[in-house]
Protein backbone atom coordinates (compact mmCIF):
# COMPACT_ATOMS: atom_id res chain seq x y z
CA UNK A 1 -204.34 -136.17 82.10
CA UNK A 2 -205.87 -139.62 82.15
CA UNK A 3 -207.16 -139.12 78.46
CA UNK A 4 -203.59 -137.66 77.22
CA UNK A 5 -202.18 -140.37 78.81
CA UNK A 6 -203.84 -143.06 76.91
CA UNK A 7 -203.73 -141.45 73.97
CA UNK A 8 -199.85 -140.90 74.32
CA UNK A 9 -199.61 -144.45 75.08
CA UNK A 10 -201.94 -145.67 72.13
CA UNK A 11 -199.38 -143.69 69.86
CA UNK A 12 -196.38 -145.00 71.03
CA UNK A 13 -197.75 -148.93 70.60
CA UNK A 14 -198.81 -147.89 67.11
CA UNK A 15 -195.34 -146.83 66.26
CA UNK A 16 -193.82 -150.05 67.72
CA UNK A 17 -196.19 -152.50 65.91
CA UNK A 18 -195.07 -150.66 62.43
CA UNK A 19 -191.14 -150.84 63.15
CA UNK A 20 -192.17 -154.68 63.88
CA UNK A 21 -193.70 -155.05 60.53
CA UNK A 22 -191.00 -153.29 58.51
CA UNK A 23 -188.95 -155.34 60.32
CA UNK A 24 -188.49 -158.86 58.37
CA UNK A 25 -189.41 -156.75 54.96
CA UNK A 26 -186.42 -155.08 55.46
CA UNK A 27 -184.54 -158.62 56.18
CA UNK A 28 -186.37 -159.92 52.93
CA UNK A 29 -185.38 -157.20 50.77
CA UNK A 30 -181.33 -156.99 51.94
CA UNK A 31 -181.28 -160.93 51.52
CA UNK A 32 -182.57 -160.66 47.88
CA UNK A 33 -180.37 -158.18 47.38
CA UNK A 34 -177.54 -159.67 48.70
CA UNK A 35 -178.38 -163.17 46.25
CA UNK A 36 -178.74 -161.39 43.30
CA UNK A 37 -174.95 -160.16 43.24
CA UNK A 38 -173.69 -163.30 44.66
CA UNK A 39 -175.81 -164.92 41.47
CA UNK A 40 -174.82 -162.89 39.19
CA UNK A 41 -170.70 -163.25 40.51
CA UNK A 42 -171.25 -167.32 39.99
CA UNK A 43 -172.27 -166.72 36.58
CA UNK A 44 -169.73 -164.28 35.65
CA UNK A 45 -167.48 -166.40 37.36
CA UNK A 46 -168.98 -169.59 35.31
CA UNK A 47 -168.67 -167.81 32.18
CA UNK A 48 -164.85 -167.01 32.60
CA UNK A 49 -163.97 -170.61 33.17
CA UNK A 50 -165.87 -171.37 29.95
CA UNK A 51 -164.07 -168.81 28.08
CA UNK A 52 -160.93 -170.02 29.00
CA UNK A 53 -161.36 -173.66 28.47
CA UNK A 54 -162.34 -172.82 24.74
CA UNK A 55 -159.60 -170.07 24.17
CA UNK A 56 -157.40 -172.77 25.22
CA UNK A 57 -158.71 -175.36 22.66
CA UNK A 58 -159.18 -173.20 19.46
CA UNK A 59 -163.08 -172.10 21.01
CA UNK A 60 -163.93 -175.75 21.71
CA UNK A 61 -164.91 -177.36 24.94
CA UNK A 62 -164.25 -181.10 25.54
CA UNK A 63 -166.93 -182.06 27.68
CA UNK A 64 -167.33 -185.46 30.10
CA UNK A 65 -170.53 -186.50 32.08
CA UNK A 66 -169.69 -184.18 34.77
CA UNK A 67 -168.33 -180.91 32.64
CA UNK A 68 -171.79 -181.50 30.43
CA UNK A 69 -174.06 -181.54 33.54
CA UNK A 70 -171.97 -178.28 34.95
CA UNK A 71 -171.84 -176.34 31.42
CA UNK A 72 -175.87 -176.79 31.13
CA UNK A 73 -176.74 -176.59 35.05
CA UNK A 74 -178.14 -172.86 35.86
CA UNK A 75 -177.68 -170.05 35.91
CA UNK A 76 -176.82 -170.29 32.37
CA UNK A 77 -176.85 -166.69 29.98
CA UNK A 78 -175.36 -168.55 26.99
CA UNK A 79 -176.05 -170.95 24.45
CA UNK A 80 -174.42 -173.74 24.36
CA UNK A 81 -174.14 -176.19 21.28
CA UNK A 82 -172.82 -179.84 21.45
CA UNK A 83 -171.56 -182.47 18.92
CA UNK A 84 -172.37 -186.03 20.28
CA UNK A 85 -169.06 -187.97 18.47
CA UNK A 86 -167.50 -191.14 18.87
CA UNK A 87 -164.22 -190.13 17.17
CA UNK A 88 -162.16 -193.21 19.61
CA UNK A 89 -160.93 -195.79 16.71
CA UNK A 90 -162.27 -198.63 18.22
CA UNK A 91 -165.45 -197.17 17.01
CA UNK A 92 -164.64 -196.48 13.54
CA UNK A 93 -167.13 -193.74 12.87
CA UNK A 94 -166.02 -192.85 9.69
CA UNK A 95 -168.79 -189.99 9.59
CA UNK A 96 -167.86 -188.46 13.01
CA UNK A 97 -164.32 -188.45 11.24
CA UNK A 98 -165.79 -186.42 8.00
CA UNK A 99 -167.64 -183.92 10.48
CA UNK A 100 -164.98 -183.51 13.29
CA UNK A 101 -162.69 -181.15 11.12
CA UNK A 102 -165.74 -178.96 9.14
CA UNK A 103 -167.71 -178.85 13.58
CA UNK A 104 -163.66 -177.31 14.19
CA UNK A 105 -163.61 -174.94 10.87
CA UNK A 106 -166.77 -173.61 12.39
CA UNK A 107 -165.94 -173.11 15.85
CA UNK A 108 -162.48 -171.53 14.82
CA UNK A 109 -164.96 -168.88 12.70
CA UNK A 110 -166.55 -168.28 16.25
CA UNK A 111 -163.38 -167.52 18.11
CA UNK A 112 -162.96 -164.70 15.34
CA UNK A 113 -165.92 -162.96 16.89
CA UNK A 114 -165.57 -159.96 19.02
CA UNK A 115 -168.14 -161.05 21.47
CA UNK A 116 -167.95 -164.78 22.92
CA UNK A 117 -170.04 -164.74 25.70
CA UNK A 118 -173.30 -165.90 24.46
CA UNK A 119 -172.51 -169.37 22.82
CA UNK A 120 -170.18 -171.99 23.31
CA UNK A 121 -169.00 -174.95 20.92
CA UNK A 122 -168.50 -178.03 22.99
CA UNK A 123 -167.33 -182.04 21.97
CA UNK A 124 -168.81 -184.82 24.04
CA UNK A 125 -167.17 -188.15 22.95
CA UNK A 126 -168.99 -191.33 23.83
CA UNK A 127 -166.34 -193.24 25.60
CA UNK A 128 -166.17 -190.04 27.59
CA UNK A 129 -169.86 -189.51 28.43
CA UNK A 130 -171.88 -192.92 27.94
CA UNK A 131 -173.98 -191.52 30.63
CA UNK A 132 -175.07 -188.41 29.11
CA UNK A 133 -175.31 -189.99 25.56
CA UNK A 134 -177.99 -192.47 27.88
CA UNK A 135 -179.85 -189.66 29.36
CA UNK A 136 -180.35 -187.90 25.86
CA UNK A 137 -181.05 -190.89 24.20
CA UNK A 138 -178.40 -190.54 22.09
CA UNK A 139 -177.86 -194.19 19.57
CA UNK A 140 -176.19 -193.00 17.01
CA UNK A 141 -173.02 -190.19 15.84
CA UNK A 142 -172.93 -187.81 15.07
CA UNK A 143 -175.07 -185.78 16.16
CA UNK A 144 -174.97 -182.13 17.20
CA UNK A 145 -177.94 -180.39 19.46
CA UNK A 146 -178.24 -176.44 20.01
CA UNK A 147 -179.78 -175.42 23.85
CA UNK A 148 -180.72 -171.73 23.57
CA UNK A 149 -179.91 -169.53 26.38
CA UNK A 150 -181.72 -170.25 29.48
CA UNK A 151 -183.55 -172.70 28.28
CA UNK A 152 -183.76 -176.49 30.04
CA UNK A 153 -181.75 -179.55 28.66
CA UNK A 154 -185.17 -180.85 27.21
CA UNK A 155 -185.81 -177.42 25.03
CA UNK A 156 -183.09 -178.30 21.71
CA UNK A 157 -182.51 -178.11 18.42
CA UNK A 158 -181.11 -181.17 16.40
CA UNK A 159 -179.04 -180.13 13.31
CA UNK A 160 -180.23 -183.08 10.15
CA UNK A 161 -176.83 -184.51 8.81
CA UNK A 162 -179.18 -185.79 5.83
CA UNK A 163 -180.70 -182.82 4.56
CA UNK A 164 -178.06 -180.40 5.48
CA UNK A 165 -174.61 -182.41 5.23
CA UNK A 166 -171.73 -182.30 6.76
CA UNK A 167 -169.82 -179.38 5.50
CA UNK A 168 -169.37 -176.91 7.61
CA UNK A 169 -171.22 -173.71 5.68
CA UNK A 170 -174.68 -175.03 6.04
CA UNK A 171 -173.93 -175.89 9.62
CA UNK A 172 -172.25 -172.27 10.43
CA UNK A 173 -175.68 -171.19 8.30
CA UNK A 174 -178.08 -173.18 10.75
CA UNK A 175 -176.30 -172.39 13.70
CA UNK A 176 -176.34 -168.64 12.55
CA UNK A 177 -180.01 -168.64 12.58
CA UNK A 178 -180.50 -169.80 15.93
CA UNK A 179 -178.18 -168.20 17.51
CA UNK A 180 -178.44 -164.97 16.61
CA UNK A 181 -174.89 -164.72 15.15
CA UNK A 182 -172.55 -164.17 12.05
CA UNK A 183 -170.47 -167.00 12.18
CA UNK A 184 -167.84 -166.88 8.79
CA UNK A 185 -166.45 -170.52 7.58
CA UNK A 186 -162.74 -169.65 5.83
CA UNK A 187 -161.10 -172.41 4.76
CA UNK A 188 -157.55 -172.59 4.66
CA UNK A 189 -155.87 -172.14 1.60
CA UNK A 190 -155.10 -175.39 -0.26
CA UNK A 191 -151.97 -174.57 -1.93
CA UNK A 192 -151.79 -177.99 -3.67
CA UNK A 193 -155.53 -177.22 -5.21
CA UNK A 194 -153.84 -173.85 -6.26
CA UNK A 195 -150.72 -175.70 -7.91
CA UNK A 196 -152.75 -178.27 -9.75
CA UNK A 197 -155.49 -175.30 -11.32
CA UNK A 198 -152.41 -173.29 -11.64
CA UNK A 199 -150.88 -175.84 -14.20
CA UNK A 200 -153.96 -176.78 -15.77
CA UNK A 201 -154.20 -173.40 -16.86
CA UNK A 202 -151.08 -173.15 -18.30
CA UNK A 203 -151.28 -176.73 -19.65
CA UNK A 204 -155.11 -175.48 -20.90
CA UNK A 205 -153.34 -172.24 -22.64
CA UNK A 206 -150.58 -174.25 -24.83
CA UNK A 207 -153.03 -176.94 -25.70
CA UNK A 208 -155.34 -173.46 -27.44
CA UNK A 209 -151.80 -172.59 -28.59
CA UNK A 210 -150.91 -175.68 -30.30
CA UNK A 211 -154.66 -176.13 -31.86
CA UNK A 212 -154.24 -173.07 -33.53
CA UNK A 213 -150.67 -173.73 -35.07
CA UNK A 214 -151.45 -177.29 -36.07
CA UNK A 215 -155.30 -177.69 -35.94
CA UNK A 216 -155.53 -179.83 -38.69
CA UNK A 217 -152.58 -182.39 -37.58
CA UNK A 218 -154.31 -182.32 -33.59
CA UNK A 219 -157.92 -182.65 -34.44
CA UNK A 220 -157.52 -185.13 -36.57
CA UNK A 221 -154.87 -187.46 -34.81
CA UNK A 222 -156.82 -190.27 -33.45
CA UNK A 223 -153.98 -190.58 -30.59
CA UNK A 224 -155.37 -187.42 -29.08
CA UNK A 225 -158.90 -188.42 -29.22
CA UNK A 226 -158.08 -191.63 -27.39
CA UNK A 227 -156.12 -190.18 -24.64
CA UNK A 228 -159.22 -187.83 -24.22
CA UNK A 229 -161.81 -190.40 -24.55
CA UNK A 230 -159.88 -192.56 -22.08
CA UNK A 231 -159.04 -189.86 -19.75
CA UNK A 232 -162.92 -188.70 -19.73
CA UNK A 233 -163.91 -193.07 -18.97
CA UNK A 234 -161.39 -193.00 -15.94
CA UNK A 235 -162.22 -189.87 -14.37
CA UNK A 236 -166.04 -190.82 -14.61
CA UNK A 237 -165.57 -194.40 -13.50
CA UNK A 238 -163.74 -193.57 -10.42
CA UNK A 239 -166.28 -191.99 -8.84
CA UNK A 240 -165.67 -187.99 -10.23
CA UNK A 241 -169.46 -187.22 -10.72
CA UNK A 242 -170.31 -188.50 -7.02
CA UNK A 243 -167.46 -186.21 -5.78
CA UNK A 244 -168.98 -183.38 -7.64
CA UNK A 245 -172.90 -184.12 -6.28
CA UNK A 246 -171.90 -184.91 -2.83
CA UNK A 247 -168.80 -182.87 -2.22
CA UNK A 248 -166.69 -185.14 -0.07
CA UNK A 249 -163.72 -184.03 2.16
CA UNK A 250 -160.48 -184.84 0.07
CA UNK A 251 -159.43 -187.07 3.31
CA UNK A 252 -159.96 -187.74 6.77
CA UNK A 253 -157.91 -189.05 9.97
CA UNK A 254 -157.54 -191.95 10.36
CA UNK A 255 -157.46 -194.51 13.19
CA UNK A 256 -154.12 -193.45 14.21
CA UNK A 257 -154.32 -189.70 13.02
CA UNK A 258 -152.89 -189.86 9.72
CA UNK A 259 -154.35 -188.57 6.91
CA UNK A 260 -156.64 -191.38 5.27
CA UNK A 261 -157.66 -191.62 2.17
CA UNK A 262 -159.82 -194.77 2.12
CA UNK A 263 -163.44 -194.10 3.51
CA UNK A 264 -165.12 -197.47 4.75
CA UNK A 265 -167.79 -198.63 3.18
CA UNK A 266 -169.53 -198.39 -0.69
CA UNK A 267 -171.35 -195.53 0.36
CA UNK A 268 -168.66 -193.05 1.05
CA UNK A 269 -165.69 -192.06 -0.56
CA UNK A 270 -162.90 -189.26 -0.41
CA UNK A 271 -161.65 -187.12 -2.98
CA UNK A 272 -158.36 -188.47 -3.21
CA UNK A 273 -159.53 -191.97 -3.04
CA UNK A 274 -161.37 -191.39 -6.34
CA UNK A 275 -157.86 -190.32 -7.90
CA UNK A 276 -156.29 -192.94 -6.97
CA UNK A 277 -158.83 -195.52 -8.39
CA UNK A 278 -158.36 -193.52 -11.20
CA UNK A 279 -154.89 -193.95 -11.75
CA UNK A 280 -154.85 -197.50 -10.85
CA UNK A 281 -157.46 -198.28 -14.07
CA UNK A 282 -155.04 -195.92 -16.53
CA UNK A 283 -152.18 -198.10 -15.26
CA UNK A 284 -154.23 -201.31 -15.92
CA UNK A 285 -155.46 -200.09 -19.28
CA UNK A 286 -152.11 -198.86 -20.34
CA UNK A 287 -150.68 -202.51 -19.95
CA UNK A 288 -153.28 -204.13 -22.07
CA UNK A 289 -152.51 -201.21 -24.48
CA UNK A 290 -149.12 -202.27 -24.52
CA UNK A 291 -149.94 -205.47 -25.17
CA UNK A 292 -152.62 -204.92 -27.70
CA UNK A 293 -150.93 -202.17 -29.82
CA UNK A 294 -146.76 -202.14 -29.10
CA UNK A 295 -145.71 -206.09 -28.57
CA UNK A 296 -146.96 -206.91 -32.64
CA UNK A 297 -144.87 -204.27 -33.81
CA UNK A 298 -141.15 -205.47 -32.47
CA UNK A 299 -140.03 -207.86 -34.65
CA UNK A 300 -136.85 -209.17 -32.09
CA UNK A 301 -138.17 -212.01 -30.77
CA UNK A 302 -136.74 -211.90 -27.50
CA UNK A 303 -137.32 -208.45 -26.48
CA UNK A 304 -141.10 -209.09 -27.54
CA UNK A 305 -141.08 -212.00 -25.54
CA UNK A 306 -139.64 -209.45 -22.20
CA UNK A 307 -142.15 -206.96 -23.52
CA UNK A 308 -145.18 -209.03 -23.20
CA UNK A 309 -143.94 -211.20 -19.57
CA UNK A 310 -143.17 -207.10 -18.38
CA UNK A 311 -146.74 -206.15 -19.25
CA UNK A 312 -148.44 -209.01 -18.05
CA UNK A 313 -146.72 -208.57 -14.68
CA UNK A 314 -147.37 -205.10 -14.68
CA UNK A 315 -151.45 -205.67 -14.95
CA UNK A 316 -151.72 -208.32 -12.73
CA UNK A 317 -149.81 -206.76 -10.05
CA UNK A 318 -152.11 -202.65 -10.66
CA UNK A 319 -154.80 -205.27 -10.79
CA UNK A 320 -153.87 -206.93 -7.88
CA UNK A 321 -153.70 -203.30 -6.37
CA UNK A 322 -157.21 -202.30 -7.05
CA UNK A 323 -158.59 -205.08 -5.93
CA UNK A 324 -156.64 -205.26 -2.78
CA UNK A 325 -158.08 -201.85 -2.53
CA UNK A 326 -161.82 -202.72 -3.00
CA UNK A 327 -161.36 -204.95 0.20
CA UNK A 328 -159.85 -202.62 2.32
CA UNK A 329 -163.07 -200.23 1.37
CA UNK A 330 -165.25 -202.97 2.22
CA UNK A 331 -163.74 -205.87 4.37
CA UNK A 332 -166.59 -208.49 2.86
CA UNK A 333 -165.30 -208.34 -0.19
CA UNK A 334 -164.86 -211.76 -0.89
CA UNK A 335 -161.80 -211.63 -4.12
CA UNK A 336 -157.69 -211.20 -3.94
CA UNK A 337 -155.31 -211.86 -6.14
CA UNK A 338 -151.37 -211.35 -5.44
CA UNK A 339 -152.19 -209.94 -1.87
CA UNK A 340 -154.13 -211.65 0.77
């Protein structure tokens, strides 16, 4: 009895020294699981306030010190790219300007998609996060960084504004193949651009039309070959060929968020400021033309006299113009004429 007895009691301390041990495994295992889900509801619950902000902004996210530091804090299943800008007009970034509308055309390709989820396009202005522009060493805009999914602030992606541009198909191309997705730039339709090829077409199909009725007359009227000649100098001299090579935006905001169609500085230019160089030196030609070829031919004194004072005042008031215009380009221009 003594023997059973210790061997029943043996037994029963064996069985109490395992239920001790499975004890705080047990605990271990029911607190992990109990983290993961409440993980995994933060994140959803993360991702949902990120969604909303950027359905509410057509799939952007205006960011501040704090909203950066939250959108790239962990746990993070998304990517997440930023544009550094300094769009605020005290700063006159004329390139932020150029970018700002191609960085939206992309992110409104984005918000297309049927899955959202796993990037994010986000703005970060400077007078809105000088911190975060210190921390990343940010000194200069723009400038746009791509942090892959779970990946630290430090691990990035810079996209190269000189190399690639700043139109938004080689960005949505770059971004596409780090991201993983199939982001589509469409423009919208610019009906003027549509008008103007429109007429040149039809313009295009009665000039054909006339050169076959009167070939002889056209080709060999040295009227047309001027205006052709001319037209050619003006459109190249205004800056055509550069739009051509580096594809400019036809304008930009300005400082007050109308259209502008001056871009600062002798190394940029928009589309329509070409044209209107363009029609400022046919102006200016056309009153030396005047002057040159249409005064010697009236023979009434007086009205040659008005002919030639008109003229005059009509070049040196274009001329005026264009150089006017030249300084507002480039404020260190040092020449005016008629305007200060």
């Amino acid at each position: 009895m003594r023997g059973l007895s210790r061997t029943t009691l043996f037994s029963v301390a064996a069985m109490l020294g395992l239920a001790l041990l499975a004890i705080p495994s047990s605990i271990s295992s029911s607190g992990l699981a109990s983290a993961q889900p409440a993980g995994e509801a933060l994140l959803a619950k993360k991702v949902a306030r990120l969604s909303a902000k950027a359905s509410a902004n057509k799939g952007i996210i205006s960011l501040d010190s704090s909203a950066f530091e939250d959108v790239m804090s962990k746990p993070r299943n998304y990517s997440v790219v930023v544009l550094f800008t300094a769009i605020s007009p005290e700063f006159n970034c004329v390139p932020c300007l150029n970018f700002d509308p191609e960085y939206k055309l992309v992110a409104s390709g984005w918000s297309k998609l049927a899955d959202k989820s796993q990037l994010y396009f986000s703005v970060l202005d400077f007078k809105a996060g000088q911190e975060i522009f210190q921390k990343m060493g940010m000194n200069s805009a723009p400038s746009v960084l791509y942090f892959p999914a779970t990946a630290s602030q430090s691990t990035q992606d810079r996209y190269d504004f000189g190399r690639l541009g700043f139109q938004a198909e080689p960005f949505a191309n770059w971004l596409n193949a780090r991201a993983g997705t199939s982001i589509k730039v469409q423009r919208p339709i610019d009906y003027m651009d549509v008008c103007i090829k429109i007429i040149g077409t039809i313009a295009c199909l009665f000039t054909v039309y006339q050169l076959f009725t009167k070939a002889g007359k056209i080709l060999g009227s040295k009227y047309i070959w001027s205006a052709v000649s001319m037209f050619t100098i003006f459109i190249m001299i205004s800056g055509h060929m550069w739009n051509q090579i580096r594809n400019p935006p036809y304008t930009a905001p300005g400082r007050d968020g109308r259209p502008g169609f001056i871009a600062q500085g002798f190394q940029n230019q928009f589309g329509l400021e070409s044209q209107i160089v363009a029609v400022l030196y046919a102006l200016i030609c056309g009153s030396a033309i005047v002057l040159i070829s249409v005064v010697p031919k009236i023979e009434n004194p007086t009205q040659q006299r008005l002919v030639v004072w008109a003229a005059m005042c009509f070049f040196g008031f274009f001329f005026s113009v264009l150089i006017k215009f030249f300084q507002v380009k480039n404020p260190g221009y040092p020449f005016t004429l008629l305007f200060k």
